[in-house]
N, C-alpha and C. Protein backbone atom coordinates (compact mmCIF):
# COMPACT_ATOMS: atom_id res chain seq x y z
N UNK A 1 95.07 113.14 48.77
CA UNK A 1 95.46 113.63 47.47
C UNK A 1 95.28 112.52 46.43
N UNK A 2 94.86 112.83 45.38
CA UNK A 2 94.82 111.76 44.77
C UNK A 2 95.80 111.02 43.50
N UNK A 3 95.96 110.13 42.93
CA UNK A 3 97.08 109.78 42.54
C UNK A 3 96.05 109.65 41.16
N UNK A 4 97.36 110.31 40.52
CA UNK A 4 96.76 110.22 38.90
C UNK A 4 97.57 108.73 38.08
N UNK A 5 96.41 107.96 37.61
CA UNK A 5 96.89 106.76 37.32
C UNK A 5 96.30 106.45 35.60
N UNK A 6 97.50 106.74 34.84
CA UNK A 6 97.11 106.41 33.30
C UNK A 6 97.45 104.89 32.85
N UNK A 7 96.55 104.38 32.21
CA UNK A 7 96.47 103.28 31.71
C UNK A 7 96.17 103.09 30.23
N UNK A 8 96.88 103.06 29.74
CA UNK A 8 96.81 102.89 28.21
C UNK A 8 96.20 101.35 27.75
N UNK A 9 95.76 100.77 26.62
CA UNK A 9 94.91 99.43 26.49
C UNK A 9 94.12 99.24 27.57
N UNK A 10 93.40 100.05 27.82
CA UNK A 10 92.43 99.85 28.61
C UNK A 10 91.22 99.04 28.93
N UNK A 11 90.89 99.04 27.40
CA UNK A 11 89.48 98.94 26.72
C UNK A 11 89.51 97.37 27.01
N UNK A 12 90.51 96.42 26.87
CA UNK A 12 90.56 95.07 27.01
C UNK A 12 91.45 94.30 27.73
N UNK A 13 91.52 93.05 28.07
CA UNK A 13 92.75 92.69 28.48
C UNK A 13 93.21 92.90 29.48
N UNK A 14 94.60 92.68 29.50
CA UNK A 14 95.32 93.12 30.82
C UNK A 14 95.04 94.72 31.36
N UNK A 15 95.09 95.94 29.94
CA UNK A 15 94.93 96.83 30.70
C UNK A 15 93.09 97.13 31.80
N UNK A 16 92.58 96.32 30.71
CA UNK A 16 91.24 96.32 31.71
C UNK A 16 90.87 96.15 32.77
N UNK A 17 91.96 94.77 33.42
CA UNK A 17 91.52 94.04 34.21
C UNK A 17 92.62 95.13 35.38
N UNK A 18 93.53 95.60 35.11
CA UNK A 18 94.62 96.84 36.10
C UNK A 18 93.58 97.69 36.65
N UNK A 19 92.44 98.55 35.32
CA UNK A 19 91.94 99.93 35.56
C UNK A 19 90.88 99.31 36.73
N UNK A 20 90.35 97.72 36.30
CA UNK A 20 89.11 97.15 37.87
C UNK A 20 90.30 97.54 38.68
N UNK A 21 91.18 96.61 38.66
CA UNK A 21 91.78 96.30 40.43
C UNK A 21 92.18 97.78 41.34
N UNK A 22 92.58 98.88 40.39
CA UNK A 22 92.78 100.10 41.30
C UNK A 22 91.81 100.71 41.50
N UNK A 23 90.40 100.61 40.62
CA UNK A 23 88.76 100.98 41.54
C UNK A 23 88.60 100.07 42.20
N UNK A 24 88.57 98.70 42.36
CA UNK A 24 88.32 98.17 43.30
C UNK A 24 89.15 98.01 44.74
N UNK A 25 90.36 98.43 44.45
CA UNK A 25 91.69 99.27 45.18
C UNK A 25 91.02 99.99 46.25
N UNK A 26 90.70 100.98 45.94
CA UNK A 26 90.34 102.17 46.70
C UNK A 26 89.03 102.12 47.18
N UNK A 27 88.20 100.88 46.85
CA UNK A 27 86.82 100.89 47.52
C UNK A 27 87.09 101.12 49.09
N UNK A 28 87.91 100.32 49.90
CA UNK A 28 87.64 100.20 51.54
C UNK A 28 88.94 100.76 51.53
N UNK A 29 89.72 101.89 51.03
CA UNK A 29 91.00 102.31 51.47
C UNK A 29 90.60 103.65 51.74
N UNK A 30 90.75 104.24 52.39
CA UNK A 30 90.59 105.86 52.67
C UNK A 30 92.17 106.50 52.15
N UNK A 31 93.03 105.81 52.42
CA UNK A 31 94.60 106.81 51.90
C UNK A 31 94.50 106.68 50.36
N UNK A 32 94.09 106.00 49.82
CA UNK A 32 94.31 105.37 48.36
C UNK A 32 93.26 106.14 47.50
N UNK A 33 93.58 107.39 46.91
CA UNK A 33 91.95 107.92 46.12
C UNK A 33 92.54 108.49 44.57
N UNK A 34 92.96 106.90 43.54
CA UNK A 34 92.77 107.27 42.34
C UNK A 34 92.03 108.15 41.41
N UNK A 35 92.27 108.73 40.43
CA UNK A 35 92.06 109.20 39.04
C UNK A 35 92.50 108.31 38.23
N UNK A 36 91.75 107.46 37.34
CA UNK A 36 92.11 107.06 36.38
C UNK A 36 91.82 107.49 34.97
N UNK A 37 93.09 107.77 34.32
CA UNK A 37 92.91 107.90 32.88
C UNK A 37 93.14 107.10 32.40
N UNK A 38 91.98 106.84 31.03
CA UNK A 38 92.07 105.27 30.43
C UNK A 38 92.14 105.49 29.15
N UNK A 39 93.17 104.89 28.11
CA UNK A 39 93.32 104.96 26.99
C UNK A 39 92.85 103.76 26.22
N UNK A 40 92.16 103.87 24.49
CA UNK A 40 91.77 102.66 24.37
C UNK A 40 91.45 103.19 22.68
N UNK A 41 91.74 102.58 21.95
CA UNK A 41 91.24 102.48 20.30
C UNK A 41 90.27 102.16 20.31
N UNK A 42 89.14 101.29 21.19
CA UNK A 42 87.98 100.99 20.67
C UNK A 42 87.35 102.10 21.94
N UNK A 43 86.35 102.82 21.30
CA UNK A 43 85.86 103.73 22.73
C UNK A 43 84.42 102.87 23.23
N UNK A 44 84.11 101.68 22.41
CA UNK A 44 83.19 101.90 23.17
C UNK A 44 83.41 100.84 24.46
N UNK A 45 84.28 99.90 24.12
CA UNK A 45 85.07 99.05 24.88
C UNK A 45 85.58 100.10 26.13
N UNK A 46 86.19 100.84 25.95
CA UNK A 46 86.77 102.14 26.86
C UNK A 46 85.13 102.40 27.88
N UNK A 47 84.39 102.98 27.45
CA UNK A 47 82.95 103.26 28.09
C UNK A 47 82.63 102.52 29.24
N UNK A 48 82.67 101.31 28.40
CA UNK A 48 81.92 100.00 29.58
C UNK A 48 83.14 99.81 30.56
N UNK A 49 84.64 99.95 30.83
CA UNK A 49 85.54 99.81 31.60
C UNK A 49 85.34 100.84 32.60
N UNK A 50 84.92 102.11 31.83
CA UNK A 50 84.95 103.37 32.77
C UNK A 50 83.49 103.59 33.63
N UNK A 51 82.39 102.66 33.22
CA UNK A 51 81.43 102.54 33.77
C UNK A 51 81.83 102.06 35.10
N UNK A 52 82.36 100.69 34.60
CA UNK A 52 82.06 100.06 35.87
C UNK A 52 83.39 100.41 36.85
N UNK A 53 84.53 101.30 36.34
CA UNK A 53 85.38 101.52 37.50
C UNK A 53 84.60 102.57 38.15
N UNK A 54 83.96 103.49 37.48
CA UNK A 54 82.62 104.47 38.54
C UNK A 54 81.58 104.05 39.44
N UNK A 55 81.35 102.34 38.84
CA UNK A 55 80.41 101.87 40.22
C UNK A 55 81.41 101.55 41.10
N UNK A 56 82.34 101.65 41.09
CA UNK A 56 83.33 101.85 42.26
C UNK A 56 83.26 102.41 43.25
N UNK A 57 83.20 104.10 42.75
CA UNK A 57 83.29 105.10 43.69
C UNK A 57 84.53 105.94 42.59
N UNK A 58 85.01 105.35 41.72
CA UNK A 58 86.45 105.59 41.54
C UNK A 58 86.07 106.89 40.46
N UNK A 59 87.24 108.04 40.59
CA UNK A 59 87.07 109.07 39.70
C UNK A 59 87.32 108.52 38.35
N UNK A 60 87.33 108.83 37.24
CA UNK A 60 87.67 108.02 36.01
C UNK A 60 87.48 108.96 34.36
N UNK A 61 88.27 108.87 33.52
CA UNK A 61 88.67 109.81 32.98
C UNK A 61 88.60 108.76 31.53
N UNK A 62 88.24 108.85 29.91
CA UNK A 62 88.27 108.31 29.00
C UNK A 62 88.72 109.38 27.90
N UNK A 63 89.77 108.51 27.15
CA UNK A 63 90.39 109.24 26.30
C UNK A 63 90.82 108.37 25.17
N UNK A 64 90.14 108.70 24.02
CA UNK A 64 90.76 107.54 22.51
C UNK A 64 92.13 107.62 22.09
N UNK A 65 92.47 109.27 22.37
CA UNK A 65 93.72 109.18 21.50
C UNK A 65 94.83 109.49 22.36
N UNK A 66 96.20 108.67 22.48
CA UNK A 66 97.39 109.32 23.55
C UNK A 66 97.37 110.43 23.33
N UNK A 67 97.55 111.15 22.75
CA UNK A 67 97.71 112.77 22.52
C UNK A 67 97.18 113.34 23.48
N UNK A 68 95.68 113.16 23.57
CA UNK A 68 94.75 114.03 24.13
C UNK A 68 95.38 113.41 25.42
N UNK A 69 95.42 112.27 26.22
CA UNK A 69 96.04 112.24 27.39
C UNK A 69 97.35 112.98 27.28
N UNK A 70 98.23 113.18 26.94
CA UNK A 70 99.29 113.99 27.30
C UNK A 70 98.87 115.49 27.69
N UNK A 71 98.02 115.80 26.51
CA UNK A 71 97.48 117.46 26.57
C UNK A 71 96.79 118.00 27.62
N UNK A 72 95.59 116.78 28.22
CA UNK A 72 95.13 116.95 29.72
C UNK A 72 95.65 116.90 30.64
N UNK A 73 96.82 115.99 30.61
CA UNK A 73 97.71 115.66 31.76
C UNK A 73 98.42 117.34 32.03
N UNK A 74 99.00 117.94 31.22
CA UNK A 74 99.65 118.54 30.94
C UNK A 74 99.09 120.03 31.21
N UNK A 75 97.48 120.24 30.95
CA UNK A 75 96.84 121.43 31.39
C UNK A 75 96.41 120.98 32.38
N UNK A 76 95.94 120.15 33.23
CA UNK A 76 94.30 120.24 34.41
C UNK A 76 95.73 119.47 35.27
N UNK A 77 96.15 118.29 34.88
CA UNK A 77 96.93 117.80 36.31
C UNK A 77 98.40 118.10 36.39
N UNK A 78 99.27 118.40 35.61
CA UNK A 78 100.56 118.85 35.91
C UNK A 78 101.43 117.65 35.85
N UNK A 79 100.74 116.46 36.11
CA UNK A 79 101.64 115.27 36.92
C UNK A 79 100.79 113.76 36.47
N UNK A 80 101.80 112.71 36.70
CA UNK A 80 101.10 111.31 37.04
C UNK A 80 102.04 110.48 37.70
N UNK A 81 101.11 110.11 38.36
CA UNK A 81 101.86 109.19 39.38
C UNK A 81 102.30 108.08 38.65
N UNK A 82 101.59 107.14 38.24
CA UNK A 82 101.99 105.96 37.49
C UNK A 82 101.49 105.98 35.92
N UNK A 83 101.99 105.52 35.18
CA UNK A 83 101.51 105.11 33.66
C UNK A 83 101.77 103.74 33.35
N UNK A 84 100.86 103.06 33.07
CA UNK A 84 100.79 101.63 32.57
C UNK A 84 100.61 101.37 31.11
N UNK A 85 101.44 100.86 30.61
CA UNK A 85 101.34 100.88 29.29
C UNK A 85 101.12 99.25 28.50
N UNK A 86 99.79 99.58 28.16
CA UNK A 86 99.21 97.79 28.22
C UNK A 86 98.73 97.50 27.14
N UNK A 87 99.37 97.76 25.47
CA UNK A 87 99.53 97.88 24.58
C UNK A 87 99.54 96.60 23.27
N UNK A 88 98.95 96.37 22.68
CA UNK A 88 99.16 95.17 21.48
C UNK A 88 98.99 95.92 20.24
N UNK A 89 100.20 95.94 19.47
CA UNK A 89 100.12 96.29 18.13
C UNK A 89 99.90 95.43 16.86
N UNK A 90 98.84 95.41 15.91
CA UNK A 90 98.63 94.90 14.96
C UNK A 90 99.72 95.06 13.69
C-alpha cells in the first residue's frame, strides 16, 4: 500500500533534500512504496525535484499552490500518512 507523503518547500533546501531521501528510500525496499506530493512557489525548481525523485522509481505528484494539495488529497487519496512542512517565509 502505499504511503502518501506531502512535502511542502520542496523545490529547495531541506524540503528537497527529504523528497530525494524517501525516493531514494524505497529504491531497494519492497514494503516501503511512497507517493510523494511536493509543494513549492517556484515550479520550476519543483519540476527538476520531481524529475529526479522519478528516476527513482518513486511515484511523485507536483503542486504550486497548498490549496490544490488539500483538494487532491481530499478527492483521489482520502488520507496522508505524513506531511512535512519545510517552509521559509519572506
Amino acid at each position: 500500500m502505499k504511503k502518501i507523503i506531502i512535502i511542502t518547500g520542496a523545490g529547495k533546501g531541506i524540503g528537497k533534500s527529504i523528497a530525494l531521501d524517501f525516493a531514494k528510500a524505497a529504491v531497494n525496499n519492497n514494503d516501503f512504496e511512497p507517493l510523494l506530493i511536493l509543494a513549492s512557489r517556484t515550479f520550476s525548481d519543483l519540476e527538476s525535484v520531481a524529475t529526479e525523485c522519478r528516476s527513482y522509481g518513486t511515484e511523485t505528484d507536483i503542486m504550486q499552490h497548498i490549496r490544490a494539495v488539500w483538494v487532491k488529497i481530499n478527492i483521489y487519496y482520502y488520507k496522508s500518512d505524513l506531511m512535512i512542512f519545510s517552509l521559509v517565509y519572506h
